[in-house]
N, C-alpha and C. Protein backbone atom coordinates (compact mmCIF):
# COMPACT_ATOMS: atom_id res chain seq x y z
N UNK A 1 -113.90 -24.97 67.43
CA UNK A 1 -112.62 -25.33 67.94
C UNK A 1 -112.63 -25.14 69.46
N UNK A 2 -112.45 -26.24 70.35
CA UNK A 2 -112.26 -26.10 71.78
C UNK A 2 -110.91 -25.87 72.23
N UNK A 3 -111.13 -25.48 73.41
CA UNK A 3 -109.81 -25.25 74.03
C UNK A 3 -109.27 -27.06 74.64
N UNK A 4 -107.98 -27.35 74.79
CA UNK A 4 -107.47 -28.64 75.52
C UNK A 4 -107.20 -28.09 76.81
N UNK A 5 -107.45 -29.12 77.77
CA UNK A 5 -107.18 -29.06 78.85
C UNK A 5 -105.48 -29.72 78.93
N UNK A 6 -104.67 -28.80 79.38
CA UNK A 6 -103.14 -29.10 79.91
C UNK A 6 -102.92 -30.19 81.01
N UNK A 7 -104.02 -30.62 81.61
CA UNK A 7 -104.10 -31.47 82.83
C UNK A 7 -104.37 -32.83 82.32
N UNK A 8 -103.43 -33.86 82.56
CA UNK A 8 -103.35 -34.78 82.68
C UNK A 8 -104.37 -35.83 83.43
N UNK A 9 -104.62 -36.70 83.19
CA UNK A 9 -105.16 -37.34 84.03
C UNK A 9 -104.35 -38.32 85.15
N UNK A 10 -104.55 -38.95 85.87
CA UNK A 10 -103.32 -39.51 87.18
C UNK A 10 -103.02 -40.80 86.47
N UNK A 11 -103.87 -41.47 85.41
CA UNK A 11 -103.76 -42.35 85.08
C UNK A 11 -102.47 -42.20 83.98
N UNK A 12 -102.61 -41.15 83.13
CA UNK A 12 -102.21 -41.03 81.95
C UNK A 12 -100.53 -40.39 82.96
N UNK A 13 -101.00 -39.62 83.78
CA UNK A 13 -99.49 -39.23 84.73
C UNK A 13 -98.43 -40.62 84.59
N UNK A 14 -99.63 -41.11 84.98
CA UNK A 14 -98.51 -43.18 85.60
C UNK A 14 -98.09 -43.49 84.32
N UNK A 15 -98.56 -43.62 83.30
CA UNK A 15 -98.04 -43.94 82.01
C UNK A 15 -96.67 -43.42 81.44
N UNK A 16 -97.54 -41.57 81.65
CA UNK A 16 -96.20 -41.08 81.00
C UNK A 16 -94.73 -41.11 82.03
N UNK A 17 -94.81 -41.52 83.25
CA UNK A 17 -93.76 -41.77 84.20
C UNK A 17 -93.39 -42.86 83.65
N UNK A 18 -93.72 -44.02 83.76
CA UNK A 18 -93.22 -45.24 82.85
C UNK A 18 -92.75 -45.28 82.16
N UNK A 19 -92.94 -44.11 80.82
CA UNK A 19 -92.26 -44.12 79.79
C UNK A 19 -91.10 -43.32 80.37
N UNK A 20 -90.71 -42.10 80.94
CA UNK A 20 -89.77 -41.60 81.40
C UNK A 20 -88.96 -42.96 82.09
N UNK A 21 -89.12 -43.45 82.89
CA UNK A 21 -88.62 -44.39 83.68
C UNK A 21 -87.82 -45.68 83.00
N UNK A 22 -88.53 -45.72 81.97
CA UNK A 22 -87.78 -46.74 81.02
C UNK A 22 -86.81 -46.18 80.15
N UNK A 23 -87.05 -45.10 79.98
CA UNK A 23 -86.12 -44.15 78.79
C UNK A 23 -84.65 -44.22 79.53
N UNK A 24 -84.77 -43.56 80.82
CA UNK A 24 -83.97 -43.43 81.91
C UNK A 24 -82.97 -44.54 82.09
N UNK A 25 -83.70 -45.45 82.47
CA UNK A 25 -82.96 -47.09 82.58
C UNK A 25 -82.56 -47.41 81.10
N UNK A 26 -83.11 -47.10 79.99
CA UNK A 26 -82.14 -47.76 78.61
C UNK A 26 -80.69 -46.36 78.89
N UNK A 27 -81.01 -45.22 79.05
CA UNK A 27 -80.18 -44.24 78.95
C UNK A 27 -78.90 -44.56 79.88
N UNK A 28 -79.61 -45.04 81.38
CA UNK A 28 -77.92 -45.77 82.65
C UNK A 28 -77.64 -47.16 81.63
N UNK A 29 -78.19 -47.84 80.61
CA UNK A 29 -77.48 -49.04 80.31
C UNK A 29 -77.27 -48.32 79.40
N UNK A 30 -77.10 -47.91 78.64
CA UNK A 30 -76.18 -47.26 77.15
C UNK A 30 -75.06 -46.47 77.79
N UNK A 31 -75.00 -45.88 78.98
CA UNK A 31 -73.73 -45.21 79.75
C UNK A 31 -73.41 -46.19 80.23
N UNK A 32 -73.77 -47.39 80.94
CA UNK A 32 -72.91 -48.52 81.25
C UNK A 32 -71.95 -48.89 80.46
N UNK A 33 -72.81 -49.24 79.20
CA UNK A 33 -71.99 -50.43 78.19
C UNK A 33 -70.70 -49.04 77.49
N UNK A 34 -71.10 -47.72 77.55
CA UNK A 34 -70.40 -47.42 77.06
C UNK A 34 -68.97 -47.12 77.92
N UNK A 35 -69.65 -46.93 79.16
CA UNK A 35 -68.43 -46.95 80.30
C UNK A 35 -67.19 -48.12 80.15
N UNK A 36 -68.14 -49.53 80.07
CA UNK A 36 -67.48 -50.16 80.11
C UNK A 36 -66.29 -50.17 79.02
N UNK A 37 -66.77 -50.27 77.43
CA UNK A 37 -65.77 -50.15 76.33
C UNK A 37 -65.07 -49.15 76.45
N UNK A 38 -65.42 -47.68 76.99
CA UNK A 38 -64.04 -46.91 77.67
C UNK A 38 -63.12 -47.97 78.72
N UNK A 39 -63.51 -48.34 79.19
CA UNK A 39 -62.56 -48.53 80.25
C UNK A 39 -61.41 -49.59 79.22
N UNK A 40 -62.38 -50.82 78.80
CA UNK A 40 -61.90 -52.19 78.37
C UNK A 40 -60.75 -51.62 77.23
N UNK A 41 -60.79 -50.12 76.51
CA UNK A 41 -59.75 -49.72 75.28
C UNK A 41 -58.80 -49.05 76.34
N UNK A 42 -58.96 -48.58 77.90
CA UNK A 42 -57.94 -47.52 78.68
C UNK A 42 -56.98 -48.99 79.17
N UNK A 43 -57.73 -49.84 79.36
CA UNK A 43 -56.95 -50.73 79.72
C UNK A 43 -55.63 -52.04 78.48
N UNK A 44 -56.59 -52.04 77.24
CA UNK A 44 -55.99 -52.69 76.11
C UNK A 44 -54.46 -51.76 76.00
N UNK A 45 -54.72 -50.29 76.37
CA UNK A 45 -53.37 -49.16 76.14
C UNK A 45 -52.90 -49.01 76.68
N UNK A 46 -52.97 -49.44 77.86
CA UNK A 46 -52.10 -48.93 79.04
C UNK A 46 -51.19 -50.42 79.20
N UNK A 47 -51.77 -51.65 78.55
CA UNK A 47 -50.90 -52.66 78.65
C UNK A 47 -49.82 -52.80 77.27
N UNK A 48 -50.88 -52.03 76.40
CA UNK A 48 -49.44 -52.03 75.14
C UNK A 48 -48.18 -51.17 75.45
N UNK A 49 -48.69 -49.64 76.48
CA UNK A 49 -47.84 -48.94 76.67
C UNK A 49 -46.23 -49.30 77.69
N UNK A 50 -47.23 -50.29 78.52
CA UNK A 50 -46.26 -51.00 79.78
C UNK A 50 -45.14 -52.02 79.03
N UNK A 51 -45.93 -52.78 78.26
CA UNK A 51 -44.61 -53.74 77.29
C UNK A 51 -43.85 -52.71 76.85
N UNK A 52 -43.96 -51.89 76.06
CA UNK A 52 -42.74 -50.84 75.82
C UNK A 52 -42.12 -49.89 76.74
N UNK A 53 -42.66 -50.02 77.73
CA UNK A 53 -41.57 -49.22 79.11
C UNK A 53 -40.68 -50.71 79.63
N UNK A 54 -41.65 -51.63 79.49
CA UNK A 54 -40.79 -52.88 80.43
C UNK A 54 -39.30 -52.78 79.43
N UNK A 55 -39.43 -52.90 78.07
CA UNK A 55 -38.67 -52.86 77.09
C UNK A 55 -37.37 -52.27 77.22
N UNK A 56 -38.19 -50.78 77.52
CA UNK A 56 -37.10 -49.51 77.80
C UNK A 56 -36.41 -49.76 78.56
N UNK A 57 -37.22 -50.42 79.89
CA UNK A 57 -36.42 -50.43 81.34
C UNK A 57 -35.84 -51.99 80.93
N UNK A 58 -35.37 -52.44 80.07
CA UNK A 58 -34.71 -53.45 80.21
C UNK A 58 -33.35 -53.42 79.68
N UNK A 59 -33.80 -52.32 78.33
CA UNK A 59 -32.60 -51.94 77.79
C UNK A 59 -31.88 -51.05 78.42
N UNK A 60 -32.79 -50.16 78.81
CA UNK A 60 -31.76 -49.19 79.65
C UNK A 60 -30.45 -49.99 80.83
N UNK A 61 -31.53 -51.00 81.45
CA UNK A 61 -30.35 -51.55 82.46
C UNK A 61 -29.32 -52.59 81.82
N UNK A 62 -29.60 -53.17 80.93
CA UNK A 62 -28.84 -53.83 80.42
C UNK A 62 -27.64 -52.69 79.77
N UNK A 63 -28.21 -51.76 79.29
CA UNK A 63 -26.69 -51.17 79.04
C UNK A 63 -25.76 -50.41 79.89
N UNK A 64 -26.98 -50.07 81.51
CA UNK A 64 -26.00 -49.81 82.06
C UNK A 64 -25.17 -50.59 83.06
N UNK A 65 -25.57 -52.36 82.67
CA UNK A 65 -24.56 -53.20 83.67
C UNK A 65 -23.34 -53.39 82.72
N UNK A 66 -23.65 -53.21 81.44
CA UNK A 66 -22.47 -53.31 80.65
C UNK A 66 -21.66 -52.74 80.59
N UNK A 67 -21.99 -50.79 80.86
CA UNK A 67 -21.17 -49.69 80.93
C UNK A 67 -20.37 -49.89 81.94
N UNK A 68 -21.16 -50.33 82.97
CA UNK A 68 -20.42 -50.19 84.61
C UNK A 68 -19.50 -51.64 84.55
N UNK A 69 -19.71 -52.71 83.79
CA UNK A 69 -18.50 -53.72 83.66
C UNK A 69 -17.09 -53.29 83.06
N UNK A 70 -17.34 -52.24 81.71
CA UNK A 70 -16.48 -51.94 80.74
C UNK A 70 -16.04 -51.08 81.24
N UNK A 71 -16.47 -49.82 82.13
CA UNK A 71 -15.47 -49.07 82.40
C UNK A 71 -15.06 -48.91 83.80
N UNK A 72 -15.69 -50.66 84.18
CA UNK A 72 -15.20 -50.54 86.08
C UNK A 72 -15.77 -49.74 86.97
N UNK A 73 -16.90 -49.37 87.02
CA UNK A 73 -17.87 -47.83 87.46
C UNK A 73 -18.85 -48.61 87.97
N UNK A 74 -18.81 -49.08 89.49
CA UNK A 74 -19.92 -49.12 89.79
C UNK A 74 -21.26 -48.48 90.06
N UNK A 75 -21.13 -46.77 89.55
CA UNK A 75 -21.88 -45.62 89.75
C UNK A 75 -22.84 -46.52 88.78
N UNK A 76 -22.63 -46.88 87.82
CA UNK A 76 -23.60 -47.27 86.65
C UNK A 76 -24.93 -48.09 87.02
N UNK A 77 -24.59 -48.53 87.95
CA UNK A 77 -25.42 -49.71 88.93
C UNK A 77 -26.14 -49.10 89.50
N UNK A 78 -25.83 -47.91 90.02
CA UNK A 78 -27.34 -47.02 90.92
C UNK A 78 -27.87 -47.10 90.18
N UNK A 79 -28.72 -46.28 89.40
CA UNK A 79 -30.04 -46.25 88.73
C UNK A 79 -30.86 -47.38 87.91
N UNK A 80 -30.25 -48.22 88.51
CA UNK A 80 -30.84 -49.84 88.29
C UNK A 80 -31.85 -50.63 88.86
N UNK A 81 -31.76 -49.46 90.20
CA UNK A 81 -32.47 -50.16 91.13
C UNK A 81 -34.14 -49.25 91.37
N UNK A 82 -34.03 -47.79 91.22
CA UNK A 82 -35.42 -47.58 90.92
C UNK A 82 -35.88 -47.76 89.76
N UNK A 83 -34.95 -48.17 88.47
CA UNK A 83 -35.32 -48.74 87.34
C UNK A 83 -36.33 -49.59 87.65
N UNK A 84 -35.37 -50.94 88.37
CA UNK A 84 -36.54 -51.89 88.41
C UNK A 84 -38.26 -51.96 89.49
N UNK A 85 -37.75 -50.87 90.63
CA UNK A 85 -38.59 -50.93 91.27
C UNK A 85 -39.78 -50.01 90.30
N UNK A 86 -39.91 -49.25 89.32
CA UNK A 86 -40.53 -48.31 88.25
C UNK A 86 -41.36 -49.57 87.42
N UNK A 87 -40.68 -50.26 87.03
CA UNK A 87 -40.89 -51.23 86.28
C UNK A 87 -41.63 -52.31 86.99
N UNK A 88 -41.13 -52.65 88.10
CA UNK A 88 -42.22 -53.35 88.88
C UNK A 88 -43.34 -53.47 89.01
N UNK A 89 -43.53 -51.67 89.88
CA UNK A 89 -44.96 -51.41 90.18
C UNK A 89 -45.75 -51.01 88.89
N UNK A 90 -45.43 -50.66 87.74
CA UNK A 90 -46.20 -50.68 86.54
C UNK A 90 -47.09 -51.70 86.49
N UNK A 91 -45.95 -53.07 85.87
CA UNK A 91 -45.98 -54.55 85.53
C UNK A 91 -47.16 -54.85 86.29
N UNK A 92 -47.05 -55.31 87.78
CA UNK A 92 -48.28 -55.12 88.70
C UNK A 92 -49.65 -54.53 88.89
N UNK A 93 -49.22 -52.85 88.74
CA UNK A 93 -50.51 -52.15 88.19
C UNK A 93 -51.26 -52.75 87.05
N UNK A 94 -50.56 -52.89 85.92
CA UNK A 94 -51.30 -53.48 84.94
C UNK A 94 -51.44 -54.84 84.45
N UNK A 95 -50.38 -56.11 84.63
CA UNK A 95 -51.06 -57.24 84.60
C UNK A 95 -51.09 -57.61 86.11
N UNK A 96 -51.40 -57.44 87.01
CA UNK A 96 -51.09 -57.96 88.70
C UNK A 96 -52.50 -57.68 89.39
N UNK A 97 -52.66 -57.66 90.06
CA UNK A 97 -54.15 -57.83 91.29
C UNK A 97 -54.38 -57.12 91.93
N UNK A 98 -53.36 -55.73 91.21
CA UNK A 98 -53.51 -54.39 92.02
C UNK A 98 -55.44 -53.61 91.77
N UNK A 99 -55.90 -53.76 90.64
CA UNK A 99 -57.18 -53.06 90.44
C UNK A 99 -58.18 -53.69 90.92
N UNK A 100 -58.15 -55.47 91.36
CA UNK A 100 -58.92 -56.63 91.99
C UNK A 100 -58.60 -55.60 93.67
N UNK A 101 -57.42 -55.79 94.13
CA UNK A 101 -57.32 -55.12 95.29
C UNK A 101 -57.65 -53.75 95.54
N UNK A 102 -57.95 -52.57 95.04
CA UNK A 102 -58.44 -51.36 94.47
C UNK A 102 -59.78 -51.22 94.62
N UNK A 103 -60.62 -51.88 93.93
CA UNK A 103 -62.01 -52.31 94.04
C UNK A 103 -62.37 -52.85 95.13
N UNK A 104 -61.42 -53.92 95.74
CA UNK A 104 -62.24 -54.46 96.81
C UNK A 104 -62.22 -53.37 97.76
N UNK A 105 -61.56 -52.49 98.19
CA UNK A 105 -61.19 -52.08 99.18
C UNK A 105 -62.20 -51.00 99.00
N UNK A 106 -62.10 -50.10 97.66
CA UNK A 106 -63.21 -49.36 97.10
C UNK A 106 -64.43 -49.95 97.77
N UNK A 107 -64.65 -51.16 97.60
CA UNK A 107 -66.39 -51.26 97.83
C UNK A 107 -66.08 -52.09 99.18
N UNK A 108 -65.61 -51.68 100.54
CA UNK A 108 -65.11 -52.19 101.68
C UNK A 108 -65.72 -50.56 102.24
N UNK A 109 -65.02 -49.61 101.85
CA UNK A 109 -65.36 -48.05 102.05
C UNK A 109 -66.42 -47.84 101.90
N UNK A 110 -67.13 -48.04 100.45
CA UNK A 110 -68.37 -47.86 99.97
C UNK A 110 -69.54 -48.50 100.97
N UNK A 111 -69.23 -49.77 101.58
CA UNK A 111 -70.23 -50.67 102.43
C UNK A 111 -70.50 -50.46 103.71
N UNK A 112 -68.57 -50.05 104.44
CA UNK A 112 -68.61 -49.61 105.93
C UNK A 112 -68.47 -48.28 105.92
N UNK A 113 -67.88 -47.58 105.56
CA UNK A 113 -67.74 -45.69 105.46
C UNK A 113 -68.85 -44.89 104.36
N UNK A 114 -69.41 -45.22 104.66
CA UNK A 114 -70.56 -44.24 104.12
C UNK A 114 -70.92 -42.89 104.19
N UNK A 115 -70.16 -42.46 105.16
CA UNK A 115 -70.50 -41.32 106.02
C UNK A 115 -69.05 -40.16 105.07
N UNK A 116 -68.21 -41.10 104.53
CA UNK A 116 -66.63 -40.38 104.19
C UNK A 116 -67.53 -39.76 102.70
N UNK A 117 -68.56 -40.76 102.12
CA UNK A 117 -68.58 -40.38 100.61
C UNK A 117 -69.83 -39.41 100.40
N UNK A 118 -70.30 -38.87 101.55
CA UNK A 118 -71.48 -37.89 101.39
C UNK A 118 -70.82 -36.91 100.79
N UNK A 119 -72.23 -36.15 100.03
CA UNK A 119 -71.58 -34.49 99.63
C UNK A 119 -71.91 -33.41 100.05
N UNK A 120 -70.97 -32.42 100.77
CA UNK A 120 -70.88 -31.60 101.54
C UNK A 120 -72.54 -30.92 101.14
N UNK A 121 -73.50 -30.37 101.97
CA UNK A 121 -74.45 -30.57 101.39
C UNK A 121 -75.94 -31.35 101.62
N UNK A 122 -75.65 -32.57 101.68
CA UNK A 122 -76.42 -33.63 101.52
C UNK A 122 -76.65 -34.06 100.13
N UNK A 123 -76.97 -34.91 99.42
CA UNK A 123 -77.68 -35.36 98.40
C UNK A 123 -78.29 -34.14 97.37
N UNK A 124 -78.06 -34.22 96.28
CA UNK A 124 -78.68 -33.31 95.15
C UNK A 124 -80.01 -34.04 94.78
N UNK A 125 -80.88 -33.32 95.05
CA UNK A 125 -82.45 -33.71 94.41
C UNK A 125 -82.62 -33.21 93.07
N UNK A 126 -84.18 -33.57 92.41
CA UNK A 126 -84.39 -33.32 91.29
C UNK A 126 -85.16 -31.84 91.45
N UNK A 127 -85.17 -31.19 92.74
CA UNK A 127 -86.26 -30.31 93.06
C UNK A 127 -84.86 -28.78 92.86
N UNK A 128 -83.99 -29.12 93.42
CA UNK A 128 -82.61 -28.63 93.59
C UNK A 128 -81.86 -28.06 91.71
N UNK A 129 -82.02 -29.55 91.12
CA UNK A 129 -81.93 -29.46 89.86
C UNK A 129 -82.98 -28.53 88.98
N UNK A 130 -83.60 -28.41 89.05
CA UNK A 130 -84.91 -27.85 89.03
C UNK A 130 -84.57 -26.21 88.86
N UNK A 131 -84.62 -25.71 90.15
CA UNK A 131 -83.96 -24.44 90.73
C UNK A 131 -82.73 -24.15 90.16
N UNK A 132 -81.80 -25.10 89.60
CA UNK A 132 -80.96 -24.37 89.19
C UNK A 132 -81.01 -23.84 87.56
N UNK A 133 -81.68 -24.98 87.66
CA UNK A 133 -82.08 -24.88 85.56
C UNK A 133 -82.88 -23.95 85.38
N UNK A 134 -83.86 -23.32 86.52
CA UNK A 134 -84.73 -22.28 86.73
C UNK A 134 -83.55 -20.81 86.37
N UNK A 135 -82.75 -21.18 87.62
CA UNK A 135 -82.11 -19.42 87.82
C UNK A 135 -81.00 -19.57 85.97
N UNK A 136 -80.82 -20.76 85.83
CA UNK A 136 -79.80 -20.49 84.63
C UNK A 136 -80.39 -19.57 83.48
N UNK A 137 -81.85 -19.90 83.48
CA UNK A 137 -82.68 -19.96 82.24
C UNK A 137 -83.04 -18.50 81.93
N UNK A 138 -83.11 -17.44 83.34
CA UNK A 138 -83.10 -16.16 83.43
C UNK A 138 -82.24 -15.54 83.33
């Protein structure tokens, strides 16, 4: 029975990096796709949730232009108006061009301010990672 040598060869190194490297890249596309179906169900709910506020805020004002007709109270009429402005910016947020405008501007920052999204720090390496998984492990 011989002993194995633990040492790799540089060739067999490149291989087994490859295989890491591909594992890696199926692993960012399985967090993609799954990112994405999070997002695509945060968004399916947040538009069912908005039809039933638009709802609310419709009934609510409708009964209070009625109150304020029937009992002559124009007080009833204030809260009509951040009603609708509530209702607005929802409506917008969620079917409107607010997250198209969000993004662009997002990746406007991302392209010219580069300097805003560093981390205090510099950059986390894998050498860094390393060291910490080191001191945890003791």
């Amino acid at each position: 029975m011989g002993i194995q040598s633990s040492h790799l060869s540089t060739a067999d190194e490149r291989r087994l990096q490859k295989i890491f490297d591909a594992e890696f890249e199926r692993r960012l596309v399985v967090q993609n796709i799954t990112s994405a179906q999070e997002r695509a169900f945060e968004i399916t709910k947040t538009k069912q949730r908005v039809s039933w506020e638009l709802m609310a805020g419709i009934t609510t004002t409708t009964v209070l232009l009625a109150a304020g007709s029937i009992y002559k109270r124009r007080e009833f009429s204030l809260p009509i108006v951040p009603i609708i402005l509530a209702m607005g910016y929802r409506f917008d947020t969620t079917f409107g061009d607010a997250e198209k405008s969000i993004r662009d501007q997002a990746d406007e920052i991302y392209k010219n301010e580069s300097t805003r999204l560093q981390l205090p720090g510099g950059p986390i390496t894998i050498r860094e990672l390393d060291q910490y998984t080191a001191q945890k492990a003791l």
